[in-house]
N, C-alpha and C. Protein backbone atom coordinates (compact mmCIF):
# COMPACT_ATOMS: atom_id res chain seq x y z
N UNK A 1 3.07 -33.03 -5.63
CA UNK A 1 4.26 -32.34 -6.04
C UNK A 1 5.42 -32.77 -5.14
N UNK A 2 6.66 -33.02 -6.06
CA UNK A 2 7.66 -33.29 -4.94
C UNK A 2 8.36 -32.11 -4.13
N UNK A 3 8.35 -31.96 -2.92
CA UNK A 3 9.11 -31.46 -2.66
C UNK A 3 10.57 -31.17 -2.51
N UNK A 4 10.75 -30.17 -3.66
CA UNK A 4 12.32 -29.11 -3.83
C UNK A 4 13.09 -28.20 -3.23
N UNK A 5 12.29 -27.57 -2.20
CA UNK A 5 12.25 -26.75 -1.40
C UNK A 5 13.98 -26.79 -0.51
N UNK A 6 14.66 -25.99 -0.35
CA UNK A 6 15.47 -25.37 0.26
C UNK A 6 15.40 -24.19 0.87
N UNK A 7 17.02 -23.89 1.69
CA UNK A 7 16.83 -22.37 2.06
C UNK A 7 16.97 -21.18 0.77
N UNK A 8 17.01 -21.87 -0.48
CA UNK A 8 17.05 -20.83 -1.53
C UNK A 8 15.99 -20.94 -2.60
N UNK A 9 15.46 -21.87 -2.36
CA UNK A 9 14.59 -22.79 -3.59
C UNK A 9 12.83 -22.84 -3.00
N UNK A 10 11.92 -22.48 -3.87
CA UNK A 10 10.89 -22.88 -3.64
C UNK A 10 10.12 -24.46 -3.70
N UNK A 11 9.27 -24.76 -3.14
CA UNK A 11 8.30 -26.29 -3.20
C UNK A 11 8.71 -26.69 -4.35
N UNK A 12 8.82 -25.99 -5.80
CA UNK A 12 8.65 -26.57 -6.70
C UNK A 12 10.37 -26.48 -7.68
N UNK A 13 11.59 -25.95 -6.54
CA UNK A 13 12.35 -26.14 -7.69
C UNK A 13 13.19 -24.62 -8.22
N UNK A 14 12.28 -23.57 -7.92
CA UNK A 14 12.53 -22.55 -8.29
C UNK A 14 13.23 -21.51 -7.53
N UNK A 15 14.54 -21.32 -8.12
CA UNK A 15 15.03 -20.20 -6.84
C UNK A 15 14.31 -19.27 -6.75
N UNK A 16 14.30 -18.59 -5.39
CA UNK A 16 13.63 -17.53 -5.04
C UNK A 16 14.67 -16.20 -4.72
N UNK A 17 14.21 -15.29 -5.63
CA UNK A 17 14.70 -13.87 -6.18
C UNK A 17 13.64 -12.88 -5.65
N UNK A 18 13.91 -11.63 -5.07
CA UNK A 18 13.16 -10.48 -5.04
C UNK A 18 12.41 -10.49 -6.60
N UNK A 19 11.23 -10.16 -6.19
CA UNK A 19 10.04 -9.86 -7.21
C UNK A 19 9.37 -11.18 -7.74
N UNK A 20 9.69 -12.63 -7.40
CA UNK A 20 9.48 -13.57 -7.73
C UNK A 20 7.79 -13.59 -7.63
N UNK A 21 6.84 -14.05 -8.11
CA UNK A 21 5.61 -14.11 -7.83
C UNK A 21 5.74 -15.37 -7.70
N UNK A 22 4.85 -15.95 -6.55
CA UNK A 22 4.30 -16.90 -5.56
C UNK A 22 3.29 -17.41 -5.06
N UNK A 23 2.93 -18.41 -4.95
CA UNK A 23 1.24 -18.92 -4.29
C UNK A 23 2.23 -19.74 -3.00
N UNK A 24 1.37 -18.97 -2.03
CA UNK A 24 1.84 -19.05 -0.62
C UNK A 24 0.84 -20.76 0.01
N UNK A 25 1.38 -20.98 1.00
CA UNK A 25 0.42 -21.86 1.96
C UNK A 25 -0.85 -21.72 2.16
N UNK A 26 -0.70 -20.15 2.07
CA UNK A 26 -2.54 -19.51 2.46
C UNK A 26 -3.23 -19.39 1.38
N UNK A 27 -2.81 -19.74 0.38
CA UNK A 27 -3.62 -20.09 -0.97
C UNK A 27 -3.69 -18.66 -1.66
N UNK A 28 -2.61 -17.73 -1.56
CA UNK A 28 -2.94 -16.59 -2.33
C UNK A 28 -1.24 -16.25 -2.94
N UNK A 29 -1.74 -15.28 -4.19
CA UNK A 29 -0.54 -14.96 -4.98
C UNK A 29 0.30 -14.16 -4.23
N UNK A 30 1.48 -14.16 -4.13
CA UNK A 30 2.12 -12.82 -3.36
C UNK A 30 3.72 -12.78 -4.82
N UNK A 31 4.47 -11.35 -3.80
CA UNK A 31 5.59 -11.27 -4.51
C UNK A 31 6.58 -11.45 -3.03
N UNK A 32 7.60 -11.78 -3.26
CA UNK A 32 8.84 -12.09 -2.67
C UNK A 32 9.06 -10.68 -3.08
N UNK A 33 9.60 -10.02 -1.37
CA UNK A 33 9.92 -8.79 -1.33
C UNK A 33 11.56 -8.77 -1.15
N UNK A 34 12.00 -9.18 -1.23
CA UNK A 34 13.71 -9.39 -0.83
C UNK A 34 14.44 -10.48 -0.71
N UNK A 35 15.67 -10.03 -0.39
CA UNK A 35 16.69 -11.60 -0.24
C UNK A 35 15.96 -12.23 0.99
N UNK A 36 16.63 -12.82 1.65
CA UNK A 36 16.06 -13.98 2.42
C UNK A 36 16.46 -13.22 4.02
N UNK A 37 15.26 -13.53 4.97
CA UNK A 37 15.38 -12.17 6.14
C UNK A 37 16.56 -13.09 6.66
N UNK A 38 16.54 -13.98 7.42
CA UNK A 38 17.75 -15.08 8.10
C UNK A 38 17.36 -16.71 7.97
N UNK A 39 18.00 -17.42 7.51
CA UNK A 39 18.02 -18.66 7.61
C UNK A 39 16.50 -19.42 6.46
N UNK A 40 16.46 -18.73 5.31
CA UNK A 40 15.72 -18.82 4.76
C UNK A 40 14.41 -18.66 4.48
N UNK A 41 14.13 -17.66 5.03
CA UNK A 41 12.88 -16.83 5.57
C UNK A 41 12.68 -16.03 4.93
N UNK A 42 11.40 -15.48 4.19
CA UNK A 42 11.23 -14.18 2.79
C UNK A 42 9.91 -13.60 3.23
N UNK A 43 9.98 -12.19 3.01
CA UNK A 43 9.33 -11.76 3.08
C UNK A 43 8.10 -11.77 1.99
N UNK A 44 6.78 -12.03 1.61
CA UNK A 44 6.29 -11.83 0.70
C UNK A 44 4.64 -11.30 0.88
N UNK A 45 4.19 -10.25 0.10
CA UNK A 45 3.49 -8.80 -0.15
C UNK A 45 2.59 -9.88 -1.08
N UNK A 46 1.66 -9.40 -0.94
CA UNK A 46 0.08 -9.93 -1.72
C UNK A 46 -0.18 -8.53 -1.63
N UNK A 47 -1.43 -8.41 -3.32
CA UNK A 47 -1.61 -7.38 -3.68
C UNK A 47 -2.35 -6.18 -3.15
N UNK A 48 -3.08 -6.57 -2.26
CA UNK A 48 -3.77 -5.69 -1.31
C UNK A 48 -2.47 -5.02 0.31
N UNK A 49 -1.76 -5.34 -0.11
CA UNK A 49 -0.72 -4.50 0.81
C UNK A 49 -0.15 -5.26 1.92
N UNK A 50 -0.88 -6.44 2.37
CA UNK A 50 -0.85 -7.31 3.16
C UNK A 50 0.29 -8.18 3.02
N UNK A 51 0.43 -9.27 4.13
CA UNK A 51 2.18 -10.34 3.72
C UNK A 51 2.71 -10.88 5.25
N UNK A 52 3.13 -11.90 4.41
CA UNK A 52 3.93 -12.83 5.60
C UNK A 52 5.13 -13.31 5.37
N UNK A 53 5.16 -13.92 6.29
CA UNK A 53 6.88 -14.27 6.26
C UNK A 53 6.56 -16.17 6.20
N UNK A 54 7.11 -16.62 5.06
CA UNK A 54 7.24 -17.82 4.38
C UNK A 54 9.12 -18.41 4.09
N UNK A 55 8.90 -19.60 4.52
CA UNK A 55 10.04 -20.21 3.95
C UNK A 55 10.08 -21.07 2.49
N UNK A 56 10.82 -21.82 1.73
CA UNK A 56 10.49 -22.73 0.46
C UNK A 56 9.54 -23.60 0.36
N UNK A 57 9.30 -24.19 1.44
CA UNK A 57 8.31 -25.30 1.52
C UNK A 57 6.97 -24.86 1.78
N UNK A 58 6.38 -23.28 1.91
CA UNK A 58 5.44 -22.88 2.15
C UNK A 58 5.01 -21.43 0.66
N UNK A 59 5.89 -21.96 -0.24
CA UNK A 59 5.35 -21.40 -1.49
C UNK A 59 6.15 -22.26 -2.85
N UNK A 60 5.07 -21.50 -3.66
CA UNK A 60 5.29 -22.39 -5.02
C UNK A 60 5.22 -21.48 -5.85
N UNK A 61 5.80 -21.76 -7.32
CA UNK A 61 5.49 -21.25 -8.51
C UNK A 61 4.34 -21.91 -9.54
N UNK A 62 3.89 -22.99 -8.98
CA UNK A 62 3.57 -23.91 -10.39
C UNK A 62 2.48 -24.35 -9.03
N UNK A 63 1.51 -23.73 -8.47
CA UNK A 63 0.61 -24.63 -7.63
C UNK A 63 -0.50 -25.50 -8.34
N UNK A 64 -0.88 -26.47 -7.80
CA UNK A 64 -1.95 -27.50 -8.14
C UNK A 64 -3.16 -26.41 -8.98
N UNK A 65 -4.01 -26.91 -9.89
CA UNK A 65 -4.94 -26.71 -10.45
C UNK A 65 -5.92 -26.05 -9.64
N UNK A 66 -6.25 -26.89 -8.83
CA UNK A 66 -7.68 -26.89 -8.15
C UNK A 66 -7.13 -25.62 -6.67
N UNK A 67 -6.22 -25.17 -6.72
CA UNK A 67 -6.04 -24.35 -6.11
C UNK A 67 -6.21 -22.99 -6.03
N UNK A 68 -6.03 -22.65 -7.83
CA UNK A 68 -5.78 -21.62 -7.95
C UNK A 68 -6.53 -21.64 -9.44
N UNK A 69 -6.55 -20.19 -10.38
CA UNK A 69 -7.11 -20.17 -11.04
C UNK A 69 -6.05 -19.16 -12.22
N UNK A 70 -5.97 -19.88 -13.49
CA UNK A 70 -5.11 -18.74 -14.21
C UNK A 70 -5.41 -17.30 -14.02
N UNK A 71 -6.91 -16.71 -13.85
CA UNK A 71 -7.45 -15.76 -13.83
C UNK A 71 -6.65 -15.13 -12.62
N UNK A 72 -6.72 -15.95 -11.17
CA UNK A 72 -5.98 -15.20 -10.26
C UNK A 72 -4.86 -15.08 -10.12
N UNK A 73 -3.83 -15.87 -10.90
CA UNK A 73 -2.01 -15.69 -11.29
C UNK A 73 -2.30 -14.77 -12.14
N UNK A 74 -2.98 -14.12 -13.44
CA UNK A 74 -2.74 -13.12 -13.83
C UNK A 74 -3.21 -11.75 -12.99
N UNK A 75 -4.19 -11.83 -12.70
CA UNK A 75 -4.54 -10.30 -11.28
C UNK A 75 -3.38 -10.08 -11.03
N UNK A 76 -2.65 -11.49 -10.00
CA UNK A 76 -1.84 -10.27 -9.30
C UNK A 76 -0.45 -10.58 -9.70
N UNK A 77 -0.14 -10.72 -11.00
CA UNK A 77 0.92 -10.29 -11.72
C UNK A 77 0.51 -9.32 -12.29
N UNK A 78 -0.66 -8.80 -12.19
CA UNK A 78 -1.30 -7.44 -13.05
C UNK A 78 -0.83 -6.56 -11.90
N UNK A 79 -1.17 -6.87 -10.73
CA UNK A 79 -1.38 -6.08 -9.49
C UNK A 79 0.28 -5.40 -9.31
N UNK A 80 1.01 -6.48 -9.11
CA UNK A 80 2.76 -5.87 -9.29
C UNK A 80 3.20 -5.70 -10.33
N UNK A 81 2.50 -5.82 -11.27
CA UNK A 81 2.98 -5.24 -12.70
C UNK A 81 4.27 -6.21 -12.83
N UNK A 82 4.35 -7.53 -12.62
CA UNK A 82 5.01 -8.69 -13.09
C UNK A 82 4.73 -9.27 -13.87
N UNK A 83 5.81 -9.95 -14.84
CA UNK A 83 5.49 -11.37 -16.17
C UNK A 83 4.43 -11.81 -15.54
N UNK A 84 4.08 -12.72 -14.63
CA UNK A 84 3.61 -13.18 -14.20
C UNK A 84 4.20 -14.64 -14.03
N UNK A 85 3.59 -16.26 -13.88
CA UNK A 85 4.17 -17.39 -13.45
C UNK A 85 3.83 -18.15 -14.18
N UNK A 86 5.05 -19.13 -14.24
CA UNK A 86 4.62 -19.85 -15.55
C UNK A 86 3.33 -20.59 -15.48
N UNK A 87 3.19 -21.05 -17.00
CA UNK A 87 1.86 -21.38 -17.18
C UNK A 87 1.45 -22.68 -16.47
N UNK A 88 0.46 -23.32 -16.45
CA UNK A 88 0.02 -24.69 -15.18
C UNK A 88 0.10 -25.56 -16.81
């Protein structure tokens, strides 16, 4: 994947908005909890209550196949009760 990534933009291109759902570095779905803490830094909540602090280049909307599984982009767009991410 090329990297798109900015202080506003995710890995793949996609601005990043509060509630955005995300596949982080650590290989799990989260939501972007807010605007950006300083200098492009976001807070983002995985569904078990848990979360880190990620910049663009350390999440995606559209992650690799073998990473992830449609089954687990829908959970936890189930989990925040989000659309969920677009399709792979």
């Amino acid at each position: 994947m090329q990297d798109r990534s900015d202080k506003t933009h995710a890995l793949c291109g996609t601005r990043i908005v509060p509630g955005l759902l995300v596949f982080t570095n650590d290989c799990r779905w989260g939501k972007v909890l807010h605007d950006s803490l300083s200098d492009g830094w976001y807070n983002v909540e995985y569904p078990d209550g848990t979360g880190g602090i990620y910049n663009g280049e350390r999440m995606t909307t559209t992650p690799a196949k073998e990473l992830t599984s449609a089954e687990e982009r829908e959970a936890a767009a189930a989990a925040f009760d989000s659309p969920g991410a677009p399709p792979f």
